[in-house]
C-alpha atoms as a PDB file:
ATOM      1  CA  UNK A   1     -75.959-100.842 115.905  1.00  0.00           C
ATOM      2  CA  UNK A   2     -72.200-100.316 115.320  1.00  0.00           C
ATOM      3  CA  UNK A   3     -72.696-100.051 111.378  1.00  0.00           C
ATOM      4  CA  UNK A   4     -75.776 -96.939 112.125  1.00  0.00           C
ATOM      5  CA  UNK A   5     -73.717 -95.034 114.524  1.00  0.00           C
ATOM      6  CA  UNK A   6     -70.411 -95.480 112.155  1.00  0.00           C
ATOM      7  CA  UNK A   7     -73.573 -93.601 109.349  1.00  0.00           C
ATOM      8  CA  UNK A   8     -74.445 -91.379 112.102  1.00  0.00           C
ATOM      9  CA  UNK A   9     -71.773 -90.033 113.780  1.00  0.00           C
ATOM     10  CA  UNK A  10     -70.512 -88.082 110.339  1.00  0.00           C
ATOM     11  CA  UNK A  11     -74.008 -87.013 109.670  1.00  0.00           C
ATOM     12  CA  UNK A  12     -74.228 -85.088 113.339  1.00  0.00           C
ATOM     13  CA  UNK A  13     -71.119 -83.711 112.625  1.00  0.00           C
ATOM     14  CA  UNK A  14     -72.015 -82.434 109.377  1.00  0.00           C
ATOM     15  CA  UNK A  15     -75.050 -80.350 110.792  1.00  0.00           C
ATOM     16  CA  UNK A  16     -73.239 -79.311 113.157  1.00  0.00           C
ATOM     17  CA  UNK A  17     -70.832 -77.489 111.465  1.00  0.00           C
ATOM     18  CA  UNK A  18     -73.293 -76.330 108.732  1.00  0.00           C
ATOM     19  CA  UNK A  19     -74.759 -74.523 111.930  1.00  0.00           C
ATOM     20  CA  UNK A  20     -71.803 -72.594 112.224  1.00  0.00           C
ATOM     21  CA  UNK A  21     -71.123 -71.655 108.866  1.00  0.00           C
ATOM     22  CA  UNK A  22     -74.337 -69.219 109.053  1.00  0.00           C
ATOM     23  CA  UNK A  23     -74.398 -65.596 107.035  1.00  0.00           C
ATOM     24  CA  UNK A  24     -72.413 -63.319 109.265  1.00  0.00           C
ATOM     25  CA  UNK A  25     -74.015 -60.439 111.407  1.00  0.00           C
ATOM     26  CA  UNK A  26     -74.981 -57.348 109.036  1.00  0.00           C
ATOM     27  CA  UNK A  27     -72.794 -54.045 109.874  1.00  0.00           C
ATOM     28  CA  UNK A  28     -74.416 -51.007 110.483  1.00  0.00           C
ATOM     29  CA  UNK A  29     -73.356 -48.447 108.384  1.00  0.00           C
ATOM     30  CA  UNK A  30     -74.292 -44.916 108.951  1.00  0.00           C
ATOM     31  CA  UNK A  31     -76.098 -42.710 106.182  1.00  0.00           C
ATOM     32  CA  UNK A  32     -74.413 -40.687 104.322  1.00  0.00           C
ATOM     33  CA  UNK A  33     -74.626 -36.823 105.539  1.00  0.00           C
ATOM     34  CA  UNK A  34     -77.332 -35.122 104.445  1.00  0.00           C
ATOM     35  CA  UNK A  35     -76.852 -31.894 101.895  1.00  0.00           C
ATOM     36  CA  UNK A  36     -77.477 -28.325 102.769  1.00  0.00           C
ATOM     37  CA  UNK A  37     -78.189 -26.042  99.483  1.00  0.00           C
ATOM     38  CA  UNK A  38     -78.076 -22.555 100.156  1.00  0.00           C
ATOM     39  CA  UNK A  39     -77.276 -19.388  98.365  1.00  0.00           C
ATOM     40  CA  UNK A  40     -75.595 -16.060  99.010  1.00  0.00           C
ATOM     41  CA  UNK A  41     -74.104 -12.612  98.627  1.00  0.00           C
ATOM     42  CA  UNK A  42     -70.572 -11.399  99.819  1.00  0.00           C
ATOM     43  CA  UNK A  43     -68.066  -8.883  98.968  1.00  0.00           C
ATOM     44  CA  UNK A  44     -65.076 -10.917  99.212  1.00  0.00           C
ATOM     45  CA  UNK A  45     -63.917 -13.857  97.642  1.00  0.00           C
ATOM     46  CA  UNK A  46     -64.353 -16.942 100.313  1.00  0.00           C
ATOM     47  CA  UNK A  47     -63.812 -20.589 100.741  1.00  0.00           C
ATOM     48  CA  UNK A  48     -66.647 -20.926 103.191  1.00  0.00           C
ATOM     49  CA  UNK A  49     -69.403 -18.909 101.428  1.00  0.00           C
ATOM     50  CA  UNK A  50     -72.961 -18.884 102.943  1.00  0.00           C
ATOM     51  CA  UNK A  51     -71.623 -20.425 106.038  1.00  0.00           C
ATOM     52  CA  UNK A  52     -73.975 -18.767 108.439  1.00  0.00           C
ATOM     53  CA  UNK A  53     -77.063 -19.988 106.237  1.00  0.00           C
ATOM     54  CA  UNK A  54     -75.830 -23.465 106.650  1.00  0.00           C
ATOM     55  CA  UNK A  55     -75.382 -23.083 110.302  1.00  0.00           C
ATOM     56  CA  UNK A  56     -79.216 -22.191 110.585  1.00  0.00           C
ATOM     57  CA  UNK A  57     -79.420 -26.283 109.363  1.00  0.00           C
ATOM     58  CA  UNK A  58     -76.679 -27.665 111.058  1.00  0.00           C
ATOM     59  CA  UNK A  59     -74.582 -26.804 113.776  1.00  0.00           C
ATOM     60  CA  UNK A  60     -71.816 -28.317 112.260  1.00  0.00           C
ATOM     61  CA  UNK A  61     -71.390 -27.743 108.528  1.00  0.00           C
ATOM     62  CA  UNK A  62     -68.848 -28.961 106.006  1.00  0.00           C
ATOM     63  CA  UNK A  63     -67.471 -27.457 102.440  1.00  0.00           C
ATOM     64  CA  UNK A  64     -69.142 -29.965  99.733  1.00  0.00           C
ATOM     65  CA  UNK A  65     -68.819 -27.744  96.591  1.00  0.00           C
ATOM     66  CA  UNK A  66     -69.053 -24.554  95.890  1.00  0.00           C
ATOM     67  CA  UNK A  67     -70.187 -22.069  92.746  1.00  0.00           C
ATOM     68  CA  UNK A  68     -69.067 -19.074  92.034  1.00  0.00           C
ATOM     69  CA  UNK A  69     -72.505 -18.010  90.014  1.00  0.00           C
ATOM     70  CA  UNK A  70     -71.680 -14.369  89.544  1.00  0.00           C
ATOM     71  CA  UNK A  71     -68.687 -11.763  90.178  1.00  0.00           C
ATOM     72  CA  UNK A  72     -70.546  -8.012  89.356  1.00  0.00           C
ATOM     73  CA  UNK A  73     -69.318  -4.620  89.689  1.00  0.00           C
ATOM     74  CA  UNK A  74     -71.778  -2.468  92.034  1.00  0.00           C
ATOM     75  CA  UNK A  75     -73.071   0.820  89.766  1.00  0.00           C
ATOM     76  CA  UNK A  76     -70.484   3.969  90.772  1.00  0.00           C
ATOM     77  CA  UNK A  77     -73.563   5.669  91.389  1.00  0.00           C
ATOM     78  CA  UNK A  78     -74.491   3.686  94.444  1.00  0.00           C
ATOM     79  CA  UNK A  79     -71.729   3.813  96.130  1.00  0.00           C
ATOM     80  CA  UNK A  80     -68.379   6.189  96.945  1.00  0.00           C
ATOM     81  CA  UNK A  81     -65.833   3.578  95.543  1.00  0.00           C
ATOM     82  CA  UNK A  82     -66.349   0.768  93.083  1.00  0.00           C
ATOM     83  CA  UNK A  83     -67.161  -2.380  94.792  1.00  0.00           C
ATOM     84  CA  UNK A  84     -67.682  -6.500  93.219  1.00  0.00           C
ATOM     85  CA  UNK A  85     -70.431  -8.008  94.742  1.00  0.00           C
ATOM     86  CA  UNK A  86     -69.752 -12.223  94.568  1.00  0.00           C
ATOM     87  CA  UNK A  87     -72.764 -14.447  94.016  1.00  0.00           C
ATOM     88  CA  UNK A  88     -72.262 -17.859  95.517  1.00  0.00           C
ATOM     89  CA  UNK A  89     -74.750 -21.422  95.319  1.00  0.00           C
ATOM     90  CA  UNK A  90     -72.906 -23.684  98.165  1.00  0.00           C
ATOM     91  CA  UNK A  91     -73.504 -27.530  99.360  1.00  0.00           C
ATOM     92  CA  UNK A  92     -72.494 -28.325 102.954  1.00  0.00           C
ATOM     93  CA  UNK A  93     -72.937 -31.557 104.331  1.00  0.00           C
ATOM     94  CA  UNK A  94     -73.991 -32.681 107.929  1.00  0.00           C
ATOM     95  CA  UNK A  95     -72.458 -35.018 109.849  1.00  0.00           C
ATOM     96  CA  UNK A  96     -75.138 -35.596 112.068  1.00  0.00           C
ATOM     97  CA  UNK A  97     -78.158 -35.304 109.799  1.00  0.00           C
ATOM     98  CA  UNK A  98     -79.709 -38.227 107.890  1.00  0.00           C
ATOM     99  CA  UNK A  99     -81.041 -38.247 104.307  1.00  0.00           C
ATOM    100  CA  UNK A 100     -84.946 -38.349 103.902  1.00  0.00           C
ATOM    101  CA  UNK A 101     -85.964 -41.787 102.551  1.00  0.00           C
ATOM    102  CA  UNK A 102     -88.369 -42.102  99.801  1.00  0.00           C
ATOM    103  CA  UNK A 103     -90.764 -44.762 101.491  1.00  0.00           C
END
């Protein structure tokens, strides 16, 4: 019996610690914020265009990118003084907002 436990004994010990060596626990990691697209008129120049559009979607927006699509000079006719209307296409993101998954 000694010469089977002498076998034995490194056996157990080898399942043993193979039992501890398992994968580690996955992290969860949050998705990334969703985008906002949205699109707008002002006549001044602005780091934050469209801001109140992306508020509608989010309480919370942030600056993603921004376009400046257009700069245009309002007809004299309309109006007393001339006056540049900007044109703006903006992506915010959302903190708190997930991306749609294509299941």
């Amino acid at each position: 019996m000694s010469a089977a436990t002498r076998l034995l004994w490194p056996a157990f010990a080898i399942v043993a610690l193979a039992g501890c060596a398992s994968d580690p626990t996955p992290l969860v990691v949050a998705p990334p914020p969703a985008p906002i697209a949205v699109a707008c008129q002002t006549d001044s120049l602005t780091d934050h265009p469209c801001l109140d559009a992306a508020r509608k979607e989010c309480p919370t927006p942030a600056v993603d990118t921004i376009h400046l699509v257009l700069a245009k000079q309002v007809p004299v006719e309309a109006q007393p003084s001339p006056k540049i209307i900007y044109e703006y296409q903006a992506t915010y993101n959302c903190p708190g907002q997930r991306v749609a998954s294509s299941l």
